[in-house]
N, C-alpha and C. Protein backbone atom coordinates (compact mmCIF):
# COMPACT_ATOMS: atom_id res chain seq x y z
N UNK A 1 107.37 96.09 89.00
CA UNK A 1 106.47 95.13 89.60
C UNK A 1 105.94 94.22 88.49
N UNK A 2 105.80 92.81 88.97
CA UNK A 2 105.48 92.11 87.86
C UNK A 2 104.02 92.16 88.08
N UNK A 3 103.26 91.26 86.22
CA UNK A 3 101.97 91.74 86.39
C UNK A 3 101.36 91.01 87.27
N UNK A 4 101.55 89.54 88.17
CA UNK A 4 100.90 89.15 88.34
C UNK A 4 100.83 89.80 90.04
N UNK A 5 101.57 90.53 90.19
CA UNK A 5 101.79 91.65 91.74
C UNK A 5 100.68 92.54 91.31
N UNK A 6 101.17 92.94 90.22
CA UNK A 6 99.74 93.79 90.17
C UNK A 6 98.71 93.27 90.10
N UNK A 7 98.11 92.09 89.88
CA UNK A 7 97.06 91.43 89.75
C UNK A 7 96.43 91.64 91.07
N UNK A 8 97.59 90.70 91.83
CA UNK A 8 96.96 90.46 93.48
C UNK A 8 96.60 91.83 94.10
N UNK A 9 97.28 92.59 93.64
CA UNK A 9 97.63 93.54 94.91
C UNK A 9 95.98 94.58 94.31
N UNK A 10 95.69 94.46 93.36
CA UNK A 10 94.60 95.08 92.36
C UNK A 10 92.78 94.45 93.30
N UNK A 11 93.42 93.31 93.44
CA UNK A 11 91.87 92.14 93.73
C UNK A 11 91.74 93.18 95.39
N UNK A 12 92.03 93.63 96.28
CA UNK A 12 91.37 94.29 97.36
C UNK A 12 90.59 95.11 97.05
N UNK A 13 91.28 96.19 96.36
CA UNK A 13 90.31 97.36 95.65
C UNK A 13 89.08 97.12 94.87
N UNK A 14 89.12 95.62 94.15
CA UNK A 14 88.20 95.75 93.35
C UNK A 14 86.75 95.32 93.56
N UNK A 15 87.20 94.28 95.68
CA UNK A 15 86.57 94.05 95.94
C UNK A 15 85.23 95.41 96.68
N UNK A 16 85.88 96.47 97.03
CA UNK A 16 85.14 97.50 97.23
C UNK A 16 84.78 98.48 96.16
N UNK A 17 85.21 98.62 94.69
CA UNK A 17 84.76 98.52 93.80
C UNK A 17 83.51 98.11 93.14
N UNK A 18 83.44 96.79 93.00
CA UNK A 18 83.00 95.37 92.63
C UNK A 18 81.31 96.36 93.73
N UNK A 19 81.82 96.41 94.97
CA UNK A 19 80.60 96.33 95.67
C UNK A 19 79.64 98.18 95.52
N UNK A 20 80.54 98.71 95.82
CA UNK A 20 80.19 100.70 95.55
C UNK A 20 79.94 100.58 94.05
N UNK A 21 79.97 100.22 93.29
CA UNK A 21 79.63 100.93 91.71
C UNK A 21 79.06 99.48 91.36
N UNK A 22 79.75 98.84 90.56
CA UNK A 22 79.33 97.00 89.81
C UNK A 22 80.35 96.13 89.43
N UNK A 23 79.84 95.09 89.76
CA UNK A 23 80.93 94.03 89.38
C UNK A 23 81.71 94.34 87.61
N UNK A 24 81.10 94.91 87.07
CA UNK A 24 82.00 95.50 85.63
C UNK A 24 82.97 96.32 85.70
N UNK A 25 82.88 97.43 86.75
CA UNK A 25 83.31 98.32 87.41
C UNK A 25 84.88 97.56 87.73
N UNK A 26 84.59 96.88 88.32
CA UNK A 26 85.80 96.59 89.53
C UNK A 26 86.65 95.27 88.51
N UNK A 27 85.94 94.84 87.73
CA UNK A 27 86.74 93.95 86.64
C UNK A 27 87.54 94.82 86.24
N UNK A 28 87.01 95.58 85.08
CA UNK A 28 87.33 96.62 84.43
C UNK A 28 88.61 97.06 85.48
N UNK A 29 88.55 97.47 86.46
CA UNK A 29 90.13 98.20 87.25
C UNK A 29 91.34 96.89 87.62
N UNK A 30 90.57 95.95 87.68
CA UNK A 30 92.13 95.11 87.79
C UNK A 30 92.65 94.64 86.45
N UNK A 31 91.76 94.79 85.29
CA UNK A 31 92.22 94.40 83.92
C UNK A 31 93.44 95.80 83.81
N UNK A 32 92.61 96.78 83.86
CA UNK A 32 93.60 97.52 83.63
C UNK A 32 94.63 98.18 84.03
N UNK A 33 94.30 97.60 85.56
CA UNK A 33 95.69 97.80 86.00
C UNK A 33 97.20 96.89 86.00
N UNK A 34 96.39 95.79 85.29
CA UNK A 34 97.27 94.55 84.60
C UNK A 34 97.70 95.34 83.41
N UNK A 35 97.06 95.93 82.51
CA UNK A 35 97.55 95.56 81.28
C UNK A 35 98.12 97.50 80.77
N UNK A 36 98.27 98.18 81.70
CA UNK A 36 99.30 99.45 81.89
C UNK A 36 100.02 98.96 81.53
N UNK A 37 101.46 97.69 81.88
CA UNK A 37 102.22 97.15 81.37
C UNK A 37 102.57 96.82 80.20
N UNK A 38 101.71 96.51 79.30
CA UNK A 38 101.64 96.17 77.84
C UNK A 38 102.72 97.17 77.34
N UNK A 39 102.77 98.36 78.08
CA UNK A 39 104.05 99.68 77.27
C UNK A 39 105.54 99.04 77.06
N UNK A 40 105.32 97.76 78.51
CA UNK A 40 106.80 97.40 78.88
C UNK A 40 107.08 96.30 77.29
N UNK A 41 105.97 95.67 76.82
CA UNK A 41 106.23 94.48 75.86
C UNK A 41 106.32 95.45 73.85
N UNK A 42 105.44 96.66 74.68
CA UNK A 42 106.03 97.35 72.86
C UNK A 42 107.23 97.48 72.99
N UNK A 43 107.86 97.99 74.11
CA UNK A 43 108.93 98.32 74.28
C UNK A 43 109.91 97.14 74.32
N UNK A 44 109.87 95.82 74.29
CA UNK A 44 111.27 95.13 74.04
C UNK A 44 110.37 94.85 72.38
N UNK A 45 109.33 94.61 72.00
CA UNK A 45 109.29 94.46 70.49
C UNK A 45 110.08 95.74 69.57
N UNK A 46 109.90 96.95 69.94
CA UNK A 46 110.38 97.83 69.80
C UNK A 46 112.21 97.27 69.56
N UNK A 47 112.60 97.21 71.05
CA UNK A 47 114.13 97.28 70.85
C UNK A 47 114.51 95.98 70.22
N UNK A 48 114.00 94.71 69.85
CA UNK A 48 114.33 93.68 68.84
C UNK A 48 113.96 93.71 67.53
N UNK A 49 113.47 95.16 67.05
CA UNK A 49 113.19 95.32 65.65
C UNK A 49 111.88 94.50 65.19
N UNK A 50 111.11 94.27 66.72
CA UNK A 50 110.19 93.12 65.90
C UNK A 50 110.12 92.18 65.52
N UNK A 51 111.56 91.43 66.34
CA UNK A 51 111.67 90.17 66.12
C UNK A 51 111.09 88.99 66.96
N UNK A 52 110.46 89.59 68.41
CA UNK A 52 110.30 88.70 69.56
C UNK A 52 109.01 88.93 69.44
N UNK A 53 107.91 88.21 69.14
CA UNK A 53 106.72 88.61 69.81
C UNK A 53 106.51 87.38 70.69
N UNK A 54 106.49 86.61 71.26
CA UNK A 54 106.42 85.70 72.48
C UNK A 54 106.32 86.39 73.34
N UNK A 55 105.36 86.49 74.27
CA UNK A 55 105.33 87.08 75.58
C UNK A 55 106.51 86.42 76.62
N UNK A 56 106.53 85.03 76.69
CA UNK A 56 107.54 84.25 77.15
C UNK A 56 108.81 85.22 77.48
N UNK A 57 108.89 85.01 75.83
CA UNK A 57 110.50 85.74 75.31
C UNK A 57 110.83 86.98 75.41
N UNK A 58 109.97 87.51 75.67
CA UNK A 58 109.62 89.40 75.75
C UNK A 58 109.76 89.59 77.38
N UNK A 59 109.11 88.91 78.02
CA UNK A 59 109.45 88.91 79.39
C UNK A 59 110.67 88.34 80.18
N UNK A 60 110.92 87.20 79.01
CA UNK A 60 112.73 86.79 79.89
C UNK A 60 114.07 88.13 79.44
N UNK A 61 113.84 88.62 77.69
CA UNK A 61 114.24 90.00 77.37
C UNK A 61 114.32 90.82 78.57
N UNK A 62 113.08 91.56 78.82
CA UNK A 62 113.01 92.39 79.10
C UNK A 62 114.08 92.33 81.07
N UNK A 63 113.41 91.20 81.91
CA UNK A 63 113.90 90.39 82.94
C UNK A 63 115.25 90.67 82.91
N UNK A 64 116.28 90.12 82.02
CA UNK A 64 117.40 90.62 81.82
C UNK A 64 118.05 91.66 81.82
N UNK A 65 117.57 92.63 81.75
CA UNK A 65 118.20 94.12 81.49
C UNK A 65 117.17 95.04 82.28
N UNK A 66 116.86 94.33 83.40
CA UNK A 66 116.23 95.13 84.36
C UNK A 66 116.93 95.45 84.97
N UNK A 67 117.00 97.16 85.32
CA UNK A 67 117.63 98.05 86.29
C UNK A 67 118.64 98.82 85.22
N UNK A 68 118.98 97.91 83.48
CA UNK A 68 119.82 98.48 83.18
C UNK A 68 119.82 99.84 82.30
N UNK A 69 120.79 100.55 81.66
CA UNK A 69 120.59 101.95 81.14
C UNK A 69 119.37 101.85 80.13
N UNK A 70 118.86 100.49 79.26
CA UNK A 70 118.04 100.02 78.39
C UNK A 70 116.82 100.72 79.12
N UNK A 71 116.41 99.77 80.47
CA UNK A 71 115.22 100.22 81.41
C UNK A 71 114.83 101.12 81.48
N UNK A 72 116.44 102.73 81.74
CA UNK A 72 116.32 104.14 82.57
C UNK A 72 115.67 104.66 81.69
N UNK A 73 116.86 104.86 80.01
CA UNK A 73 116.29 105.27 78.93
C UNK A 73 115.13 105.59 78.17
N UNK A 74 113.91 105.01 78.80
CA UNK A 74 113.31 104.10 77.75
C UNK A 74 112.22 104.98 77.95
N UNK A 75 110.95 105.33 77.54
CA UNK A 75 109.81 105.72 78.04
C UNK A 75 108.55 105.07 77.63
N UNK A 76 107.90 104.86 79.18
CA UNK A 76 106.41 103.67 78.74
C UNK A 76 105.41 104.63 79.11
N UNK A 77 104.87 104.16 77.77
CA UNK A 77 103.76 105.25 77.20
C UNK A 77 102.78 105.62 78.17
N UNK A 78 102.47 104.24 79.01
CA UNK A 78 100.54 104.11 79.58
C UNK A 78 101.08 104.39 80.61
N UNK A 79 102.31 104.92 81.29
CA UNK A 79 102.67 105.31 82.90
C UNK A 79 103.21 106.81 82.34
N UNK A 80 102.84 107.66 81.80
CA UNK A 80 102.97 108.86 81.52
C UNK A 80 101.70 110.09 81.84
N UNK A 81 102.09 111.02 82.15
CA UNK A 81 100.97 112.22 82.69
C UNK A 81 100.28 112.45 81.15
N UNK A 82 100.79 112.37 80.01
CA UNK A 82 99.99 112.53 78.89
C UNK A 82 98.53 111.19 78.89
N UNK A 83 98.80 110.55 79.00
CA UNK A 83 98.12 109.19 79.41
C UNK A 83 97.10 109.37 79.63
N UNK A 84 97.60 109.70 81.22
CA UNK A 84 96.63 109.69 82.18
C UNK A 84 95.56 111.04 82.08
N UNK A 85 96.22 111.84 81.11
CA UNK A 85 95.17 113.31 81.19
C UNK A 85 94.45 112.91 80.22
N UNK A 86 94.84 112.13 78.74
CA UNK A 86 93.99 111.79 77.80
C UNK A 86 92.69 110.94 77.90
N UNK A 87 92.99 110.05 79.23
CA UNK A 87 91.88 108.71 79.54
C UNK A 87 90.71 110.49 80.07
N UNK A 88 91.62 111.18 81.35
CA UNK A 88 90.84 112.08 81.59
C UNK A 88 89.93 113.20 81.38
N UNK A 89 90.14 113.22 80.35
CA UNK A 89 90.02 114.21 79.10
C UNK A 89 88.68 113.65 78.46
N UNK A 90 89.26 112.30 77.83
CA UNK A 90 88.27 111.13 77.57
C UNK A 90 86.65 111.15 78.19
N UNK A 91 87.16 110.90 79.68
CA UNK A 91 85.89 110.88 80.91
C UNK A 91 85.11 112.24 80.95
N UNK A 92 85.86 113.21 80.82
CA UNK A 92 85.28 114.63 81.00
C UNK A 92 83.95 114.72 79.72
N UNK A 93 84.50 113.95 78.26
CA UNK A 93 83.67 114.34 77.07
C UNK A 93 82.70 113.26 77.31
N UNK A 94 83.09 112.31 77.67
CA UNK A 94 82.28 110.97 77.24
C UNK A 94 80.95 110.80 78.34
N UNK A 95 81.65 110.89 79.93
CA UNK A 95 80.88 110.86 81.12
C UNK A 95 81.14 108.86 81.49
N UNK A 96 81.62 108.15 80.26
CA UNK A 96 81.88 106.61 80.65
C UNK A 96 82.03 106.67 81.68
N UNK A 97 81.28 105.47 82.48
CA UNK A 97 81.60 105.61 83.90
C UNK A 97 82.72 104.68 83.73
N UNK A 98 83.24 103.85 83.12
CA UNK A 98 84.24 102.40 83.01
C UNK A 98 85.27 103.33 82.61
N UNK A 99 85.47 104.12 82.07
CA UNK A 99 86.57 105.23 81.74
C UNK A 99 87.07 105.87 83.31
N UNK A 100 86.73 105.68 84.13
CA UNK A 100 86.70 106.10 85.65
C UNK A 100 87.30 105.12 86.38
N UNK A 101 86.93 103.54 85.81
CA UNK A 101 87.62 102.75 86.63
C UNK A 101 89.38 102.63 85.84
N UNK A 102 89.14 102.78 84.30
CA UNK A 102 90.51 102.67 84.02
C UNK A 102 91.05 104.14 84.68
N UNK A 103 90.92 104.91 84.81
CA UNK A 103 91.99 106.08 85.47
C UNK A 103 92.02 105.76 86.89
N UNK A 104 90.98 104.87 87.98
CA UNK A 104 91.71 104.77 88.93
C UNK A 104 92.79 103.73 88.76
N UNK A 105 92.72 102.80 88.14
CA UNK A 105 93.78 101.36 87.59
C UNK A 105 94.87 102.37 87.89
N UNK A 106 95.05 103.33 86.85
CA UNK A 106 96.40 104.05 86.19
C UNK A 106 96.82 104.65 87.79
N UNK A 107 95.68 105.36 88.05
CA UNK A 107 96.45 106.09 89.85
C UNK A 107 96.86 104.80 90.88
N UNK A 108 96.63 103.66 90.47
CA UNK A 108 96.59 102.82 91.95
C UNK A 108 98.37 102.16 90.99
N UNK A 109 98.36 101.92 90.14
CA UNK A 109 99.21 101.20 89.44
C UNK A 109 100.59 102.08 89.46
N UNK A 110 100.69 103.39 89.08
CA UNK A 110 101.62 104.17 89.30
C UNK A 110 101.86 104.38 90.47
N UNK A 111 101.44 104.52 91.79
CA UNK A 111 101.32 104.51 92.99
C UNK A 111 101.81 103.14 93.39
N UNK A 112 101.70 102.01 92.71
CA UNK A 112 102.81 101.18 93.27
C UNK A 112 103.84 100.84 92.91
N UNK A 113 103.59 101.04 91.22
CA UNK A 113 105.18 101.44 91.22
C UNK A 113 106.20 102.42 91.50
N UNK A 114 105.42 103.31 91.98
CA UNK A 114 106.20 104.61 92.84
C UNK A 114 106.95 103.89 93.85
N UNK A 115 106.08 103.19 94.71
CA UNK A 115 106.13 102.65 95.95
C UNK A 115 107.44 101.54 96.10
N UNK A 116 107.15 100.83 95.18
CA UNK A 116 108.36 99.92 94.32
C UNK A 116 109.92 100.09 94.41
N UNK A 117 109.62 101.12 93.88
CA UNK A 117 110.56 101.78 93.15
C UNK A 117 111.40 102.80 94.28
N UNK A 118 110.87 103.56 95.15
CA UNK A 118 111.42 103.80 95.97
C UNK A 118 112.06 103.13 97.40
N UNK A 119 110.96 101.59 97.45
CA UNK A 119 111.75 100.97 98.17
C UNK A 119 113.04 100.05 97.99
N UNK A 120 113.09 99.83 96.69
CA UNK A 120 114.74 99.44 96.38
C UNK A 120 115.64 100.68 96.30
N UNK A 121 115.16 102.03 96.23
CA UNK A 121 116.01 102.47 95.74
C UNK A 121 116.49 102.96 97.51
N UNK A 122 115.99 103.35 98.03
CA UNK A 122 115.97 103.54 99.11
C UNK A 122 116.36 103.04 100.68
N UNK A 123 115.62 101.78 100.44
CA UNK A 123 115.45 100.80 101.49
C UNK A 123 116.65 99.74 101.32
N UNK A 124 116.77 99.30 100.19
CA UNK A 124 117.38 98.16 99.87
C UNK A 124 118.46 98.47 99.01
N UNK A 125 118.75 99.69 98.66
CA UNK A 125 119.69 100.72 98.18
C UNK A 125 120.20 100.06 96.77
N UNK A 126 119.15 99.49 96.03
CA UNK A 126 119.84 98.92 94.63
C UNK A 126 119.59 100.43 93.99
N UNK A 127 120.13 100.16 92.76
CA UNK A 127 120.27 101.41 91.64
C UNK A 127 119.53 101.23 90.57
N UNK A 128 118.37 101.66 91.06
CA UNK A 128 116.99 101.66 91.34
C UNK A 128 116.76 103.13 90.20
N UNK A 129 115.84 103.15 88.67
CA UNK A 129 115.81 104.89 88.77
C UNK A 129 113.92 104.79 88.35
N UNK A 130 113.86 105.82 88.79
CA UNK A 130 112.47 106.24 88.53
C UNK A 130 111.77 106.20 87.20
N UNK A 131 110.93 105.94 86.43
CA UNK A 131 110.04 106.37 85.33
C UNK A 131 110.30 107.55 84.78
N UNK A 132 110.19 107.68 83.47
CA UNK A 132 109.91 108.88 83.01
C UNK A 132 108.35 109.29 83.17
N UNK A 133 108.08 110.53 83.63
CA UNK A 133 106.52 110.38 84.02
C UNK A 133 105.64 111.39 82.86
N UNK A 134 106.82 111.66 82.13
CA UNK A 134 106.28 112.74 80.64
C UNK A 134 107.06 112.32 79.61
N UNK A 135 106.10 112.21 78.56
CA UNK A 135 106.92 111.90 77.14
C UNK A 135 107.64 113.77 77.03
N UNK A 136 107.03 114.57 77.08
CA UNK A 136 107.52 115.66 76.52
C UNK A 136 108.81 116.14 77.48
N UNK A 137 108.96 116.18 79.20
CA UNK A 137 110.25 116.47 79.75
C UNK A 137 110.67 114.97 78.89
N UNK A 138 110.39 113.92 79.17
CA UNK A 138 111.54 112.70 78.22
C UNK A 138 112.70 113.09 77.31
N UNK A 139 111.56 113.87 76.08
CA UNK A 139 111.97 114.26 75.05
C UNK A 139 113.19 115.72 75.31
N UNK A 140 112.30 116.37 76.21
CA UNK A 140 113.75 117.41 76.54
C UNK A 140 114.28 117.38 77.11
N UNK A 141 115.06 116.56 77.24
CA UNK A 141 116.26 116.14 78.24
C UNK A 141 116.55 115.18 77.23
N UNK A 142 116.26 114.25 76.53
CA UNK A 142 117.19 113.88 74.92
C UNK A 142 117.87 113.82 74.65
C-alpha cells in the first residue's frame, strides 16, 4: 500500500482519536502510520549500496521490483512482531500515552497491509507473498 493510502485511510481513525484522547493523540497515529514505511526506503538504500537517497528515486526503485523475489526476500524492520513488542515494552516502562497511539498506527497499518495483501493474492490472484512478520523466523529459514 502506498503511503499516501495509508494516509487517507489513517484520517477516519484519527478523527475518533483526535476526539476520545487529543488532537496530539490522533496526529501522532496517522504520522505513524505513514512513516512504518520508512523500512521500505532503508531497504532500497540498503540494496543500492547507498547510492539513491532521493525519495523520488527510491520510490520509482523500489515501484519496479514490486511483487519481485527482491520484495519476498527482504525483511522490513517496523512491520515485524519484534517492533511492535519493543514500542510495547516501551509503553509498559514509560506509561507515554503517545507511545499508545504509535502501537495502534503499527496494529491498524499491518492490518491493512494484511488486508492488501490478501486481496491480490486471493481475489485478484496476482503472486502476491506475505511479509516477513519476524526478523528471527526470517533469519531461520535463511
Amino acid at each position: 500500500m502506498l503511503p499516501w493510502e495509508h494516509f487517507l485511510l489513517a484520517l477516519f481513525p484519527m478523527i475518533h482519536l483526535w476526539q476520545a484522547v487529543n488532537p496530539l493523540f490522533g496526529i501522532i497515529f496517522v504520522v505513524a502510520n505513514v512513516l512504518i514505511d520508512l523500512d521500505h526506503y532503508f531497504l532500497v538504500l540498503y540494496a543500492n549500496k547507498f547510492k539513491i537517497w532521493n525519495f523520488k528515486r527510491v520510490y520509482e526503485f523500489f515501484a519496479l521490483r514490486h511483487g519481485k523475489e527482491y520484495h519476498v526476500k527482504a525483511i522490513y524492520i517496523f512491520h515485524t512482531i519484534e517492533f511492535f513488542l519493543l514500542i510495547c515494552i516501551l509503553y509498559l516502562v514509560t506509561n507515554w500515552i503517545y507511545l499508545l497511539a504509535i502501537i495502534f498506527a503499527v496494529v491498524y497499518h499491518l492490518l491493512l497491509d494484511f488486508a492488501e495483501t490478501a486481496y491480490f493474492k486471493h481475489i485478484k490472484k496476482r503472486n502476491e507473498h506475505y511479509k516477513p512478520i519476524s526478523i528471527i523466523l526470517f533469519l531461520i529459514r535463511k
